[in-house]
Protein backbone atom coordinates (compact mmCIF):
# COMPACT_ATOMS: atom_id res chain seq x y z
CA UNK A 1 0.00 0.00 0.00
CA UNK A 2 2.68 2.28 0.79
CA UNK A 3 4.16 1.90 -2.63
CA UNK A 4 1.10 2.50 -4.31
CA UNK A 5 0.67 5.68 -2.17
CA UNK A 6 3.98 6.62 -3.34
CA UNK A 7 3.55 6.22 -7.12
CA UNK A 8 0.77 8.07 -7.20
CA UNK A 9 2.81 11.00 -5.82
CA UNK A 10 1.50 11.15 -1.91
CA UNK A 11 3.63 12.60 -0.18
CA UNK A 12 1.64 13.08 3.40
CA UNK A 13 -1.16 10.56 4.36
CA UNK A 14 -3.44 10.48 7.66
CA UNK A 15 -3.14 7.61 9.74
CA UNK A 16 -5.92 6.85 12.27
CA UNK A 17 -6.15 3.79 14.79
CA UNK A 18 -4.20 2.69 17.22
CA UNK A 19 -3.07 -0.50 16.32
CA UNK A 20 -2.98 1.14 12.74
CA UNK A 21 -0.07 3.60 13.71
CA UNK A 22 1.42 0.85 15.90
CA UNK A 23 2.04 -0.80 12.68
CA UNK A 24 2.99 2.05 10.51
CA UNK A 25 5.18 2.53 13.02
CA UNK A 26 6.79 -0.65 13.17
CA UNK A 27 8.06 -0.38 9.91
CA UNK A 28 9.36 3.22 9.80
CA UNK A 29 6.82 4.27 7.66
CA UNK A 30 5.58 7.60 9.93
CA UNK A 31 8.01 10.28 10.47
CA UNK A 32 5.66 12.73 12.51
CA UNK A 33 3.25 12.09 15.01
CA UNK A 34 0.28 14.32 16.27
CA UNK A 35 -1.45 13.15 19.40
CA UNK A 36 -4.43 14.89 21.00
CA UNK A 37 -5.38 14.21 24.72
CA UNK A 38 -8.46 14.73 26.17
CA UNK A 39 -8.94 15.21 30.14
CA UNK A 40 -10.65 11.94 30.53
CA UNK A 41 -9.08 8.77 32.28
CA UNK A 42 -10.30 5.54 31.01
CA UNK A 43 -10.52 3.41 34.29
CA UNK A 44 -9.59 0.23 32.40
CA UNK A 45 -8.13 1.71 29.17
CA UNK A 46 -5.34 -0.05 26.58
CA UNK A 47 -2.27 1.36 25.32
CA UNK A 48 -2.18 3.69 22.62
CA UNK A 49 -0.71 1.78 20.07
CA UNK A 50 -0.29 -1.86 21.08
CA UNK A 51 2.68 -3.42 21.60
CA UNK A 52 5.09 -2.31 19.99
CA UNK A 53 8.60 -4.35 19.20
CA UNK A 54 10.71 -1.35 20.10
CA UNK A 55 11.08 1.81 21.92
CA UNK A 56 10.09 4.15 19.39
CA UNK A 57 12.13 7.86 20.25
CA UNK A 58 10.08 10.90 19.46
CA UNK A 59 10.74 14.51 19.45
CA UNK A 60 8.50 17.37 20.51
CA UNK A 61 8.31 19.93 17.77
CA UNK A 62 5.13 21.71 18.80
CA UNK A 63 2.62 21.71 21.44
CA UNK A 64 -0.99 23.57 21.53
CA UNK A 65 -3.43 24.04 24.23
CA UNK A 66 -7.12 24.65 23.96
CA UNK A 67 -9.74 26.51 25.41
CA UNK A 68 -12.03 23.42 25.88
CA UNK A 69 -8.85 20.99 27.82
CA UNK A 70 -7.09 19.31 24.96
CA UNK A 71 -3.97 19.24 24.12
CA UNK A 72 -2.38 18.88 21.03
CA UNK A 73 1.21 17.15 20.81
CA UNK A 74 3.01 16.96 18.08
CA UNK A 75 6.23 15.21 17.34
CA UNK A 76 9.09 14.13 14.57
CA UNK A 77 9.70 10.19 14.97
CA UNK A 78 13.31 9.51 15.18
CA UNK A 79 13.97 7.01 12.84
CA UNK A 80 17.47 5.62 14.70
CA UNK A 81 14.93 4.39 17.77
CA UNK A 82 12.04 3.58 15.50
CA UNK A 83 11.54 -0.18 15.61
């Protein structure tokens, strides 16, 4: 799929899901990251992306607060720590 993507001259795609981005992830295919948190606590909640095989390193390039509580994080994936 990523090939294909390619080809036809993508050069930024949105990936949503958890297990999704885990997987993107795992093969080096995502090179920033936006994550939004909302003030809610799951009481019995999973991890973000799944397991993952490796540490994946990230770096913060921006950060944005709003009004309503979220906050917007958003980061370049370090390819030397990405699994």
């Amino acid at each position: 799929m990523l090939q294909r993507i390619a080809a036809e001259g993508f050069r930024h795609v949105y990936v949503d899901g958890g297990r999704t981005i885990g997987s993107f992830l795992e093969t080096g295919a995502i090179d920033k990251l936006t994550v939004t948190l909302i003030p809610i606590l799951l009481g019995s909640g999973l991890p973000l992306f799944g397991p993952l095989t490796a540490d994946v390193r990230l770096s913060l390039e921006a950060s944005r607060v709003f009004e309503f509580g979220f906050v917007q994080l958003t980061y370049r994936v370090e390819k030397t720590g990405a699994a």
